[in-house]
C-alpha atoms as a PDB file:
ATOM      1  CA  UNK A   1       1.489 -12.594  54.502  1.00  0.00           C
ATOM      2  CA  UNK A   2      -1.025 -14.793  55.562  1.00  0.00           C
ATOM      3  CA  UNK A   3      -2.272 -17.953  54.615  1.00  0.00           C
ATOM      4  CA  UNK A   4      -6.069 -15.940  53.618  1.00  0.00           C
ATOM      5  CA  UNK A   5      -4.482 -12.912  52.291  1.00  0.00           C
ATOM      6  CA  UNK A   6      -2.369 -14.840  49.878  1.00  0.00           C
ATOM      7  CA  UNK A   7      -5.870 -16.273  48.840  1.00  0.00           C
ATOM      8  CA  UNK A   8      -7.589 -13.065  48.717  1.00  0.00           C
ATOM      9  CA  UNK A   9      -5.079 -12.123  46.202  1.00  0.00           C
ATOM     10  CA  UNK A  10      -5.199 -14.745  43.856  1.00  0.00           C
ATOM     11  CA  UNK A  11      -9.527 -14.586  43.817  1.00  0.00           C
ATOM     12  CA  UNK A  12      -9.380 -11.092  43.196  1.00  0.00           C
ATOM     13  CA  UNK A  13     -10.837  -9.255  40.038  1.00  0.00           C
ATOM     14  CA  UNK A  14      -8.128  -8.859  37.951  1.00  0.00           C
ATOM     15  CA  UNK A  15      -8.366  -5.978  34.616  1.00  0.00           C
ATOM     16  CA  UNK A  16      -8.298  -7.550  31.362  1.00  0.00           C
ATOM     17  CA  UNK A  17      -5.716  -5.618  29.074  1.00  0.00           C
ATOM     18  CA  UNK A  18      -6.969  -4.375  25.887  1.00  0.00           C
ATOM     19  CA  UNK A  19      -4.142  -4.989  23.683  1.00  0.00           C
ATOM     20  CA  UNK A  20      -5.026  -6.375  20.535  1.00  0.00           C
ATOM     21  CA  UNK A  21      -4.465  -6.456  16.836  1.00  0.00           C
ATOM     22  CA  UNK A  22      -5.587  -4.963  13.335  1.00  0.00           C
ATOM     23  CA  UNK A  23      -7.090  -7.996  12.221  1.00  0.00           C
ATOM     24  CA  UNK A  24      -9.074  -8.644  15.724  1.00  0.00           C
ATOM     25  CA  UNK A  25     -10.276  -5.064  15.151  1.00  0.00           C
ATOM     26  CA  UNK A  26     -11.431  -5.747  11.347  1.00  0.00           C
ATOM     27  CA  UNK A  27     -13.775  -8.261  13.040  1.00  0.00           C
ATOM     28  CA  UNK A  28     -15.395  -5.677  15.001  1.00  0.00           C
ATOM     29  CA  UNK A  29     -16.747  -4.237  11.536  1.00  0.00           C
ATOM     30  CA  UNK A  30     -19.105  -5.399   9.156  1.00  0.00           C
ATOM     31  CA  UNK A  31     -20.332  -4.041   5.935  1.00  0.00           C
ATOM     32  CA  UNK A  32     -23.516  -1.251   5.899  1.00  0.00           C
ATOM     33  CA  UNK A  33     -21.814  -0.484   9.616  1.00  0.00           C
ATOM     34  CA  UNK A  34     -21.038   3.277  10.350  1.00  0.00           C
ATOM     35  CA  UNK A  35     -17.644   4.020  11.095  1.00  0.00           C
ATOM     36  CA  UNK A  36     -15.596   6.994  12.622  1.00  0.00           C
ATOM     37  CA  UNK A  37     -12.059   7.764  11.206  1.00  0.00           C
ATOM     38  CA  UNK A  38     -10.394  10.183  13.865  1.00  0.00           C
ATOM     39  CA  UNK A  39      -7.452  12.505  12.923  1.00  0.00           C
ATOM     40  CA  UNK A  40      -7.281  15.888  10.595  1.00  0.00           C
ATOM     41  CA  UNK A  41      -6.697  16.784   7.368  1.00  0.00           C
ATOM     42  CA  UNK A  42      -2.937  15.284   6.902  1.00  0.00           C
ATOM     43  CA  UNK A  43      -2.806  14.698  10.640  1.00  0.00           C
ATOM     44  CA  UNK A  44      -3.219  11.246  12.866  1.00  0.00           C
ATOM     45  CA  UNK A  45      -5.410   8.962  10.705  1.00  0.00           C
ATOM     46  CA  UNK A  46      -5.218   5.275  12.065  1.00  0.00           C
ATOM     47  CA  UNK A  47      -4.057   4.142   8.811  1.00  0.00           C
ATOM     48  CA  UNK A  48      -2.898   0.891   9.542  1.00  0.00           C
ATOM     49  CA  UNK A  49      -6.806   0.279  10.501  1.00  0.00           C
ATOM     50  CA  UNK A  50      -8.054   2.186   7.630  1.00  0.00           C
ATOM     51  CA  UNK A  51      -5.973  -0.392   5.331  1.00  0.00           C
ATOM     52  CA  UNK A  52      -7.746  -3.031   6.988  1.00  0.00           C
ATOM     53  CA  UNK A  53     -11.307  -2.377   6.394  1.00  0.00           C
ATOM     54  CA  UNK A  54     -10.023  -1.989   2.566  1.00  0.00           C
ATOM     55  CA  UNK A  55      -8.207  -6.023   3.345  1.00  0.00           C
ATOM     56  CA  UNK A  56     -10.848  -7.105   4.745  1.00  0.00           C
ATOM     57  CA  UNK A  57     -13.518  -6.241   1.581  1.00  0.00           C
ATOM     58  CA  UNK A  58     -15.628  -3.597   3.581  1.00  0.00           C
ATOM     59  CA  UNK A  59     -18.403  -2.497   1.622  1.00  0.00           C
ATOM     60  CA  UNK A  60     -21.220  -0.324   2.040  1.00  0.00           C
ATOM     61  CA  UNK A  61     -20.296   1.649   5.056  1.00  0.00           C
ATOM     62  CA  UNK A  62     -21.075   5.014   6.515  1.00  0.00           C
ATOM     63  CA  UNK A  63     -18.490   6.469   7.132  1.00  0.00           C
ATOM     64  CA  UNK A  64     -18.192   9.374   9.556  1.00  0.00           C
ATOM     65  CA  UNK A  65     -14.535  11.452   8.713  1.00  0.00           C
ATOM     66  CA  UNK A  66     -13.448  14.103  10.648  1.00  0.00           C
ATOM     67  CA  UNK A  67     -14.811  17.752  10.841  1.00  0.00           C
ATOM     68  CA  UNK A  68     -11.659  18.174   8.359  1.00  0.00           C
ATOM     69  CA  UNK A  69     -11.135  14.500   6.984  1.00  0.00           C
ATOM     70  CA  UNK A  70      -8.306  13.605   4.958  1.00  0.00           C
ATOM     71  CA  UNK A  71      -7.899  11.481   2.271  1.00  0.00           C
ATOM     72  CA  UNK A  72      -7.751   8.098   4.346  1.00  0.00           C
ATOM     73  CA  UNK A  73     -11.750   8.741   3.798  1.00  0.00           C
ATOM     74  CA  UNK A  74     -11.101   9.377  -0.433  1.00  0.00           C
ATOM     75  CA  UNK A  75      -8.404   5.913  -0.322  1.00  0.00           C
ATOM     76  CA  UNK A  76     -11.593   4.359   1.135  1.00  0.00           C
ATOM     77  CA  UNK A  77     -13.867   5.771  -1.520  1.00  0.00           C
ATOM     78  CA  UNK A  78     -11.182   4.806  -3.999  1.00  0.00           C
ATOM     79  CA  UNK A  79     -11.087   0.852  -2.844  1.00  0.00           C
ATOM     80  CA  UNK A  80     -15.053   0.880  -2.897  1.00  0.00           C
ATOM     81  CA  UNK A  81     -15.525   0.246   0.872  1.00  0.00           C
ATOM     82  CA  UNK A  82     -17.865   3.545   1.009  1.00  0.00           C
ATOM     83  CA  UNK A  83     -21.769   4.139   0.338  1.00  0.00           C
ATOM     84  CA  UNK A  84     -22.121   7.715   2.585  1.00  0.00           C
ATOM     85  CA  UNK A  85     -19.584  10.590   3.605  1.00  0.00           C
ATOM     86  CA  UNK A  86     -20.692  12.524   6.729  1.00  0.00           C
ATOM     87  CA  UNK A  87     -18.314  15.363   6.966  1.00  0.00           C
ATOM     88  CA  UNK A  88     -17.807  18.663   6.047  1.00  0.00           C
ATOM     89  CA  UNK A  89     -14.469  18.272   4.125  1.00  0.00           C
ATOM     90  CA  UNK A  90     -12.811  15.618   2.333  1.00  0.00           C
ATOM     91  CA  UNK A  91      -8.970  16.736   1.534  1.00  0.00           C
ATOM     92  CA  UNK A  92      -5.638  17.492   1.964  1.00  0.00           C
ATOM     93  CA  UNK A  93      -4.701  21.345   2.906  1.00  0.00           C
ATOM     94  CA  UNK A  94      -1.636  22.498   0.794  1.00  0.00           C
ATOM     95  CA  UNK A  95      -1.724  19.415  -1.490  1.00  0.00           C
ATOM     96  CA  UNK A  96      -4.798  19.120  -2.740  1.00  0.00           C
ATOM     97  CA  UNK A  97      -7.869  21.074  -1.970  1.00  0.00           C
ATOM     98  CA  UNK A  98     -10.997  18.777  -2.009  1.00  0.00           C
ATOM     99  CA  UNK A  99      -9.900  13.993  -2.588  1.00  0.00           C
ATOM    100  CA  UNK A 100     -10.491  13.429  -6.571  1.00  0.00           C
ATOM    101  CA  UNK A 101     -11.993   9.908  -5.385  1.00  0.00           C
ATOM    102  CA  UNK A 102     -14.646  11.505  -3.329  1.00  0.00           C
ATOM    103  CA  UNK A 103     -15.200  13.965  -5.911  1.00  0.00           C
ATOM    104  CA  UNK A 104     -15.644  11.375  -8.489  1.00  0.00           C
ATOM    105  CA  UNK A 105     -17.749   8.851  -6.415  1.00  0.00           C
ATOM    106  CA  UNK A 106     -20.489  11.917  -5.139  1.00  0.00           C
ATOM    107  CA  UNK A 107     -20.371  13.137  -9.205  1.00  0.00           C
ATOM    108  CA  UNK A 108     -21.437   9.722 -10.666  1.00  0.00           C
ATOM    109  CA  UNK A 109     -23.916   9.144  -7.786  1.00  0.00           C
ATOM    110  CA  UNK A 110     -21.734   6.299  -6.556  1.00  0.00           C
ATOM    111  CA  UNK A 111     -21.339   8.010  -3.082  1.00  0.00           C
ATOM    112  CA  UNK A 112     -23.564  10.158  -0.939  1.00  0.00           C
ATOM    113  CA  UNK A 113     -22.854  12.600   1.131  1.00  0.00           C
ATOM    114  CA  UNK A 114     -24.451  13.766   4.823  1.00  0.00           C
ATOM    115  CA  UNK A 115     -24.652  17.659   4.069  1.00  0.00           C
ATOM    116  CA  UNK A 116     -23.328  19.420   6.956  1.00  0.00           C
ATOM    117  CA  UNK A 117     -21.252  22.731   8.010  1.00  0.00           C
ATOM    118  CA  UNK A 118     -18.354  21.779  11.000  1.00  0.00           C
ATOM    119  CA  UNK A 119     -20.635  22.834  14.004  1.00  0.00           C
ATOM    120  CA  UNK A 120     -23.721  20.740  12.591  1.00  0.00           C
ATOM    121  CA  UNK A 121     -21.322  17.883  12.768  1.00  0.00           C
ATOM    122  CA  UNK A 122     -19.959  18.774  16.327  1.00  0.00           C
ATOM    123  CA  UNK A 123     -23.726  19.234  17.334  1.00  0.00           C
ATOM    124  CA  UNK A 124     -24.674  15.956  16.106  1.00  0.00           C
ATOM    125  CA  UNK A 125     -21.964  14.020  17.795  1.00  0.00           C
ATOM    126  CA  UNK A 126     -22.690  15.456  20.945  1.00  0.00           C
ATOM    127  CA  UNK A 127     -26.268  14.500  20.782  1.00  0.00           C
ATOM    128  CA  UNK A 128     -24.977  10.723  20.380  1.00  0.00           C
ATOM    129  CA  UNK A 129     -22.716  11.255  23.264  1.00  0.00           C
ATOM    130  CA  UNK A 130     -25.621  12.349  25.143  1.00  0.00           C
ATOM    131  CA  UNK A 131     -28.021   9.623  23.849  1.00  0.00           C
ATOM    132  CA  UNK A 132     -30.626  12.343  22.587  1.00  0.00           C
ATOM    133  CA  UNK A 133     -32.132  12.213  19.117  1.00  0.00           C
ATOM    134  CA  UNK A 134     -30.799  15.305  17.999  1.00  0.00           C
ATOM    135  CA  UNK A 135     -29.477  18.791  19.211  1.00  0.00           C
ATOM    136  CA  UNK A 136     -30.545  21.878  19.044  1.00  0.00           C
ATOM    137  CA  UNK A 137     -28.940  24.963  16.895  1.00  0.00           C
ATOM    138  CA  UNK A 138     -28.508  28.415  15.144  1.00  0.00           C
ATOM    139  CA  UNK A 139     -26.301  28.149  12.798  1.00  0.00           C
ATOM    140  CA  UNK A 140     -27.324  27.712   8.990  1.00  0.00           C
ATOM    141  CA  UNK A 141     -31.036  29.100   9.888  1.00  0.00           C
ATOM    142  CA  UNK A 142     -31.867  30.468   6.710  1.00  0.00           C
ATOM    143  CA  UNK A 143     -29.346  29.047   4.656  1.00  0.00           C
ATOM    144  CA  UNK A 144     -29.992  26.379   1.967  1.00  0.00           C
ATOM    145  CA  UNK A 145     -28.556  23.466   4.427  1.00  0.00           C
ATOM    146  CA  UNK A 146     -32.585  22.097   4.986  1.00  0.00           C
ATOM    147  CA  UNK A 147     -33.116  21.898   1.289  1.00  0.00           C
ATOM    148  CA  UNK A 148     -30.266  20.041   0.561  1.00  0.00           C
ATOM    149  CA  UNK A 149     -30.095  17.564   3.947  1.00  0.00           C
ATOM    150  CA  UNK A 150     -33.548  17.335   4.880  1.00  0.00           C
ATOM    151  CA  UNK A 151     -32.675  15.472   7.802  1.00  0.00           C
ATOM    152  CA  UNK A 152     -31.258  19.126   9.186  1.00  0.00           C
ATOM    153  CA  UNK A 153     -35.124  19.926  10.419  1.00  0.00           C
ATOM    154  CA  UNK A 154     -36.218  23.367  11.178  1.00  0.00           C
ATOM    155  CA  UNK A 155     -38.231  23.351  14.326  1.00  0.00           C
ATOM    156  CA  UNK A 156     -39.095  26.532  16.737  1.00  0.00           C
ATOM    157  CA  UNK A 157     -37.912  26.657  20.356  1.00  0.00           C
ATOM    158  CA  UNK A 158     -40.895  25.600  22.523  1.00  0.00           C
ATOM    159  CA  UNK A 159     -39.397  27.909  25.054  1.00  0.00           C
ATOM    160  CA  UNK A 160     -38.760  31.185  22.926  1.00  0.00           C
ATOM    161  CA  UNK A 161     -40.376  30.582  20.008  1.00  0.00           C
ATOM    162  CA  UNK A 162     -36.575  30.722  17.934  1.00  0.00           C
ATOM    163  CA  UNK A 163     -36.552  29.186  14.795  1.00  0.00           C
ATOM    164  CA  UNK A 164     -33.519  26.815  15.041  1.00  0.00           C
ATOM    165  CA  UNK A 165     -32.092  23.472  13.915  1.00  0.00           C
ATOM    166  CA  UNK A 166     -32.495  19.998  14.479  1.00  0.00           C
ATOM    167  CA  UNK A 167     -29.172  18.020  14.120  1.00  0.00           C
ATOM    168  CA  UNK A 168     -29.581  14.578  14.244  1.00  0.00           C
ATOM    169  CA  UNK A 169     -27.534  12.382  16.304  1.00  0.00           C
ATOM    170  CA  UNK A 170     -24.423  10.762  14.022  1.00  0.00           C
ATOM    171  CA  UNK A 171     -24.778   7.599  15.851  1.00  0.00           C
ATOM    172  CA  UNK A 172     -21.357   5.900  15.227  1.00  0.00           C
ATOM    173  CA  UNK A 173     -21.031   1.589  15.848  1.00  0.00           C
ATOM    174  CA  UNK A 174     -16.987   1.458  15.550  1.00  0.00           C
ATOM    175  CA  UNK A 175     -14.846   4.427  15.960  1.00  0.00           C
ATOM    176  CA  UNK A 176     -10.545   4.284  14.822  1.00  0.00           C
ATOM    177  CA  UNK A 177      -8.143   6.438  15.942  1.00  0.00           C
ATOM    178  CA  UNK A 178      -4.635   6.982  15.905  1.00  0.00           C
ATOM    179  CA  UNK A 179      -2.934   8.304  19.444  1.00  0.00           C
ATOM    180  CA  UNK A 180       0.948   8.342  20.318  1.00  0.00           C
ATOM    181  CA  UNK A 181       0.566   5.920  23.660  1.00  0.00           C
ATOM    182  CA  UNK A 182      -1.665   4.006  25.432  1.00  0.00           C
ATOM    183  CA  UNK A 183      -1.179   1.638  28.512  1.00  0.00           C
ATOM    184  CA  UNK A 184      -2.400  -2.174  28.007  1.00  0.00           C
ATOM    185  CA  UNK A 185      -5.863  -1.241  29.645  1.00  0.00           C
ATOM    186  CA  UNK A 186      -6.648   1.551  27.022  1.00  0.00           C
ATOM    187  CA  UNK A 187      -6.134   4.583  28.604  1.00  0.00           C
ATOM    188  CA  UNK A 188      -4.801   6.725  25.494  1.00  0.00           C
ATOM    189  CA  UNK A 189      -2.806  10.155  25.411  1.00  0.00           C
ATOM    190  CA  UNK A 190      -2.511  12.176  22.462  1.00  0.00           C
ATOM    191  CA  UNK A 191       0.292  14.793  21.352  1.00  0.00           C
ATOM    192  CA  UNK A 192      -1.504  17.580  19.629  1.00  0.00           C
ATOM    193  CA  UNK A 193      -4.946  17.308  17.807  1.00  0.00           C
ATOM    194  CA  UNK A 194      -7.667  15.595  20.548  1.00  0.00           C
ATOM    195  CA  UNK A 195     -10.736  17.462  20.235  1.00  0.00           C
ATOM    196  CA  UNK A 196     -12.482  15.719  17.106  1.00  0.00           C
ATOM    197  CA  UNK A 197     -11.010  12.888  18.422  1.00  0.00           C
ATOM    198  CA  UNK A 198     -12.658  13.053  21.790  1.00  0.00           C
ATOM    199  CA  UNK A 199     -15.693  13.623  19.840  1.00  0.00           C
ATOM    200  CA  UNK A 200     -16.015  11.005  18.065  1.00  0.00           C
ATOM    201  CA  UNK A 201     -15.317   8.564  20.597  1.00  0.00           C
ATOM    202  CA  UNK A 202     -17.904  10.185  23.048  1.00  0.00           C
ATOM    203  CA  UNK A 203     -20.333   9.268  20.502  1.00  0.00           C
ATOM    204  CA  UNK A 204     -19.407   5.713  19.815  1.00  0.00           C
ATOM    205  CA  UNK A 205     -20.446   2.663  20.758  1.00  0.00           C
ATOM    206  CA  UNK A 206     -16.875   0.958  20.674  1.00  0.00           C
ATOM    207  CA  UNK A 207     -13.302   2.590  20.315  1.00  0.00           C
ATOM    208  CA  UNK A 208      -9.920   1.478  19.144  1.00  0.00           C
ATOM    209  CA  UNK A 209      -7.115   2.999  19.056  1.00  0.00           C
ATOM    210  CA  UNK A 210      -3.445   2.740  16.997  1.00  0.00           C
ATOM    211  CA  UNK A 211      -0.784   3.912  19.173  1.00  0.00           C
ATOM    212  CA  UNK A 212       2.546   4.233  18.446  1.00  0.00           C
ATOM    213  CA  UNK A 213       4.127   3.091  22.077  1.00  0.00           C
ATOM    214  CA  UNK A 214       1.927   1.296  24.951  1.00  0.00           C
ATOM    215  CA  UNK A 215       3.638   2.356  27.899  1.00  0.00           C
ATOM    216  CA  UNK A 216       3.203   1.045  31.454  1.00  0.00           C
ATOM    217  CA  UNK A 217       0.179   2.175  33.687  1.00  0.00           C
ATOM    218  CA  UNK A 218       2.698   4.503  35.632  1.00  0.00           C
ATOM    219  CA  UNK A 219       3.456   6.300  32.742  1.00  0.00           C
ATOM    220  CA  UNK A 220      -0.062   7.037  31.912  1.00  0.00           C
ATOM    221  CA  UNK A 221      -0.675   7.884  35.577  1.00  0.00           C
ATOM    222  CA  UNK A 222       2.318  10.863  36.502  1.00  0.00           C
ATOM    223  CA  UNK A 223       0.067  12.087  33.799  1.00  0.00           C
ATOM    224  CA  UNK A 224      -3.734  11.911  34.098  1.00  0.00           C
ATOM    225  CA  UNK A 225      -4.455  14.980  32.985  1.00  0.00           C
ATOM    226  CA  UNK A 226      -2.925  14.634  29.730  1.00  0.00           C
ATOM    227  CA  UNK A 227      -5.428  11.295  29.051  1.00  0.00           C
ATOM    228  CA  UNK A 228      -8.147  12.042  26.135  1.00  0.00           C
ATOM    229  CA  UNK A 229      -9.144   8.693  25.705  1.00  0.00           C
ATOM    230  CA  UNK A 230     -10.073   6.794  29.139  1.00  0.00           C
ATOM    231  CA  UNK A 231     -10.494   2.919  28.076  1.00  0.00           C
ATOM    232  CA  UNK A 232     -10.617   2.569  24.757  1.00  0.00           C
ATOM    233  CA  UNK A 233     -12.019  -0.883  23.798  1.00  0.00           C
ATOM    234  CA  UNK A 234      -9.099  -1.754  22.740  1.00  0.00           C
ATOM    235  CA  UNK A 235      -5.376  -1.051  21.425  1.00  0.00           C
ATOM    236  CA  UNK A 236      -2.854  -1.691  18.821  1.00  0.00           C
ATOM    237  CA  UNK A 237       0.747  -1.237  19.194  1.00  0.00           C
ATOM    238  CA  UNK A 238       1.669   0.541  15.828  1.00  0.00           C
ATOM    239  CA  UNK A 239       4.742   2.405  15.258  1.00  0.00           C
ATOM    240  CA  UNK A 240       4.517   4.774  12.027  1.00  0.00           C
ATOM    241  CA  UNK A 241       0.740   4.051  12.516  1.00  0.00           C
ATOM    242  CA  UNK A 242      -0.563   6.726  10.764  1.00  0.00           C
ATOM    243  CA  UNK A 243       1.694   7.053   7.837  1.00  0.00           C
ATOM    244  CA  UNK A 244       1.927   8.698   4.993  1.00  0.00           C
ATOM    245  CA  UNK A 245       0.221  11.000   7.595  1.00  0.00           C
ATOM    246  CA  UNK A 246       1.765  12.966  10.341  1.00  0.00           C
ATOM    247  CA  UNK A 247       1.429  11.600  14.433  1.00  0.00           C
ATOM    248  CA  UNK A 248       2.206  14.595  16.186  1.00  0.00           C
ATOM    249  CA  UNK A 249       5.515  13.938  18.153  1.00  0.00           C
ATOM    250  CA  UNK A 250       6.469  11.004  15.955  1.00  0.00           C
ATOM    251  CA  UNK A 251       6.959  12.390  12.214  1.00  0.00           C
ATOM    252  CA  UNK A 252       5.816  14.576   9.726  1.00  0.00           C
ATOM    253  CA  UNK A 253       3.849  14.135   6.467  1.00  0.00           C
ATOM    254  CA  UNK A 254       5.313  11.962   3.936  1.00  0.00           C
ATOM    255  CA  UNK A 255       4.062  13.946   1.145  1.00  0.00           C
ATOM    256  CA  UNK A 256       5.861  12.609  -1.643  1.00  0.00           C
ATOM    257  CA  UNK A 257       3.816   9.970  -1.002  1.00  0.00           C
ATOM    258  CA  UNK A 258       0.460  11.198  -0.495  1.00  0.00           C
ATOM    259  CA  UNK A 259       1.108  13.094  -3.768  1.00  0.00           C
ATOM    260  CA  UNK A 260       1.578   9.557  -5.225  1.00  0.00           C
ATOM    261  CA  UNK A 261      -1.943   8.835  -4.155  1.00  0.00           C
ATOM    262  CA  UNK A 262      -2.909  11.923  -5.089  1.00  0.00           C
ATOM    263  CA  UNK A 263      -1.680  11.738  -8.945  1.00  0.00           C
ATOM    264  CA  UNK A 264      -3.534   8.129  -8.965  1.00  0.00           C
ATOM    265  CA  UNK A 265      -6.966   9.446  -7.843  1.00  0.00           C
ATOM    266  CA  UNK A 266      -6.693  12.533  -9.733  1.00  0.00           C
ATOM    267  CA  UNK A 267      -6.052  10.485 -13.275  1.00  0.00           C
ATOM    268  CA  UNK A 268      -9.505   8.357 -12.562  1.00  0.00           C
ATOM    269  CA  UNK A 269     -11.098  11.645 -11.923  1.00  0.00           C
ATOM    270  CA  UNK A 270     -10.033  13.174 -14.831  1.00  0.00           C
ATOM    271  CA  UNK A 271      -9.962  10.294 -17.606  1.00  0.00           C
ATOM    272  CA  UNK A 272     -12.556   7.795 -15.611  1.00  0.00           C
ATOM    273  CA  UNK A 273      -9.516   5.383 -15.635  1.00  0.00           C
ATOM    274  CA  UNK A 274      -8.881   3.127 -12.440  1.00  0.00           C
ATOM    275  CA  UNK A 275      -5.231   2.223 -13.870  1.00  0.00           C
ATOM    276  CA  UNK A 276      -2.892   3.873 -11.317  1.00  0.00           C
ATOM    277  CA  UNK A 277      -5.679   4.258  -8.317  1.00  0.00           C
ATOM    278  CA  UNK A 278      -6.092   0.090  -8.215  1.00  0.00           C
ATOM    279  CA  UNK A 279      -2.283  -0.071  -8.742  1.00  0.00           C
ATOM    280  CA  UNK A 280      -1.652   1.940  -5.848  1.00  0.00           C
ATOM    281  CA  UNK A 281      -4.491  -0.039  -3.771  1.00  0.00           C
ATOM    282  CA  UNK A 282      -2.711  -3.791  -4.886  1.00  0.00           C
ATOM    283  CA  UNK A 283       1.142  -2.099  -3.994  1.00  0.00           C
ATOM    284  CA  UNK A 284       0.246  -0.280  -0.981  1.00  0.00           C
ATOM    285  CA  UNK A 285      -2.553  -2.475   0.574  1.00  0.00           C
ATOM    286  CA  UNK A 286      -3.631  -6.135  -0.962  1.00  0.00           C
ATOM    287  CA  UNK A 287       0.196  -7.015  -1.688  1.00  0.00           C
ATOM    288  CA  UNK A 288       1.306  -5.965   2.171  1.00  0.00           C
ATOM    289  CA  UNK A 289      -1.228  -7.402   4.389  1.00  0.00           C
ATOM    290  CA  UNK A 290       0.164  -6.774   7.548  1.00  0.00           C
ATOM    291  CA  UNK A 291       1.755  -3.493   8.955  1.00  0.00           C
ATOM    292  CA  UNK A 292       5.410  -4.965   8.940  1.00  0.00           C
ATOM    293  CA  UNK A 293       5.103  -5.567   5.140  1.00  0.00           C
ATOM    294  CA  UNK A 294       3.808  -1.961   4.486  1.00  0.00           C
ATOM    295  CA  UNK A 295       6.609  -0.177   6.081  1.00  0.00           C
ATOM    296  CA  UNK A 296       9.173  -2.720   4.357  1.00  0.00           C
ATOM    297  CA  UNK A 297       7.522  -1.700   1.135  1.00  0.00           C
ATOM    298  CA  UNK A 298       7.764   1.878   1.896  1.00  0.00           C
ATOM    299  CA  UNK A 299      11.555   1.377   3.214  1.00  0.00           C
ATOM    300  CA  UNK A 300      13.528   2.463   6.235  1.00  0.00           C
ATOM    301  CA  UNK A 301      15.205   5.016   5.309  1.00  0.00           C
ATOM    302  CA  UNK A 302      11.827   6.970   4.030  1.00  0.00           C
ATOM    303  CA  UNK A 303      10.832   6.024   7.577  1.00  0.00           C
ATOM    304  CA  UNK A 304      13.385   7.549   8.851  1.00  0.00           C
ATOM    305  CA  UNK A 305      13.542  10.861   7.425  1.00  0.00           C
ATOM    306  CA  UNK A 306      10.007  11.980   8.231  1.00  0.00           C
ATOM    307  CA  UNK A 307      11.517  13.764  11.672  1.00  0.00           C
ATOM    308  CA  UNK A 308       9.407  16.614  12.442  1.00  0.00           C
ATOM    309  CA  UNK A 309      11.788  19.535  12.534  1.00  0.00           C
END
């Protein structure tokens, strides 16, 4: 190798990695923000990034769940981060069938919500994605879904004359997902579940991503095809990531303890008492602040039996 080659090398660009950590992400965030939460129903929520924004006294977001959000978006509701829901569903399928702290926060008037069916809120993330102001479409002509979100306009087709919809763009600052690996530069696969994902990320403005392994470039490369999330803005290394929901691949549910959350929520909905809800909040999230303390708190051997099969 030659004296000028050996200096080529060392002058040229070299990629920044993109590894980085729950805190650095927090940082990213800032109250009245909107924020995606990527995974569905009881399925790949970034939790340990989700128990953040509670950490780090979030308040006033928007907060954009997924087409079927979980209850990561009701624990967020629950710890007060939350000023607007926009999703269609906010639940658990075969536990519970809509979160007691959304339905609390949206009866007292605490919390709004951002009326929309599943392919209003598909339609509006892909007019972010595309940078338009809205996007156009047919379904819920007719229906009450213009009285009650009047920012669902009714316009006719310049073209045919159609009456259709307006969906406005859900324009999303910070998006937070939960994937099962990533290399260092971002380049994220998922197992399972991508396409609400994939969404929401098309339509943000910056990305990060739990994983539960980084792997090496070469990994991510005998494999392009299988890559849903080309560089994210950045990645945390988070094993059990998403518990006490499913990652695909990884584990299954712990419902024993999302029923735990779910008994706490349900008593403030039903007796306006915040007893068990904050108690879970202080044991679960303000007494563990890092990832590492959680899962000690929830224990190894729970860990452990959460295989899939």
């Amino acid at each position: 190798m030659t004296e000028k080659t050996m200096t080529d090398l060392e002058t040229a660009p070299r990629r920044n990695g993109r590894v980085t950590d729950a805190v650095t992400v927090g940082t990213h965030i800032a109250d009245g923000m909107t924020v995606a939460i990527g995974g569905f129903i009881n399925s790949g929520h970034p939790m340990s990034l989700v128990r953040q924004l509670i950490l780090d006294g979030r308040r006033g977001l928007r907060v954009v769940g997924a087409a079927s959000a979980g209850l990561e978006i009701d624990l967020l509701i629950a710890a007060g981060c939350v000023d607007t829901v926009v999703t269609p569903y906010v639940g658990a399928e075969g536990l519970t069938g809509i979160g007691a702290a959304f339905r609390k926060s949206v009866q007292d008037g605490t919390v709004r919500v951002f009326e929309l069916d599943e392919a209003h809120f598909y339609a509006g993330l892909r007019a972010s994605a595309q940078r338009l102001p809205f996007n156009p479409w047919r379904a819920g002509v007719g229906t009450s879904y213009p009285v009650i979100n009047p920012a669902l306009k009714e316009f006719r087709d310049p073209i045919n004359g159609e009456l259709l919809l307006a969906i406005p763009a859900i324009e999303i600052d910070v998006c937070l997902l939960h994937a099962s690996i990533s290399d260092e530069y971002g380049n994220v696969q998922h197992n399972g579940t991508r396409y609400g994902d994939i969404a929401m990320y098309a339509a943000s403005e910056k990305t990060f991503v739990s994983v539960e392994r980084v792997v090496s470039p070469e990994e991510i490369r005998a494999n392009p095809l299988a890559t849903s999330i080309p560089g994210a803005t950045g990645i945390v290394r988070t094993p059990f990531g998403a518990h006490p929901y499913s990652a695909d691949g990884h584990y299954a549910p712990d419902v024993t303890h999302i029923q735990q959350y779910i008994a706490a929520a349900t008593t403030w909905l039903k007796h306006d008492d915040r007893t068990d809800v904050d108690r879970y909040i202080d044991d679960h999230i303000l007494s563990v602040p890092t990832h590492a303390e959680y899962l000690a708190r929830i224990g190894t051997e729970r860990l452990l039996s959460l295989n899939e099969y």
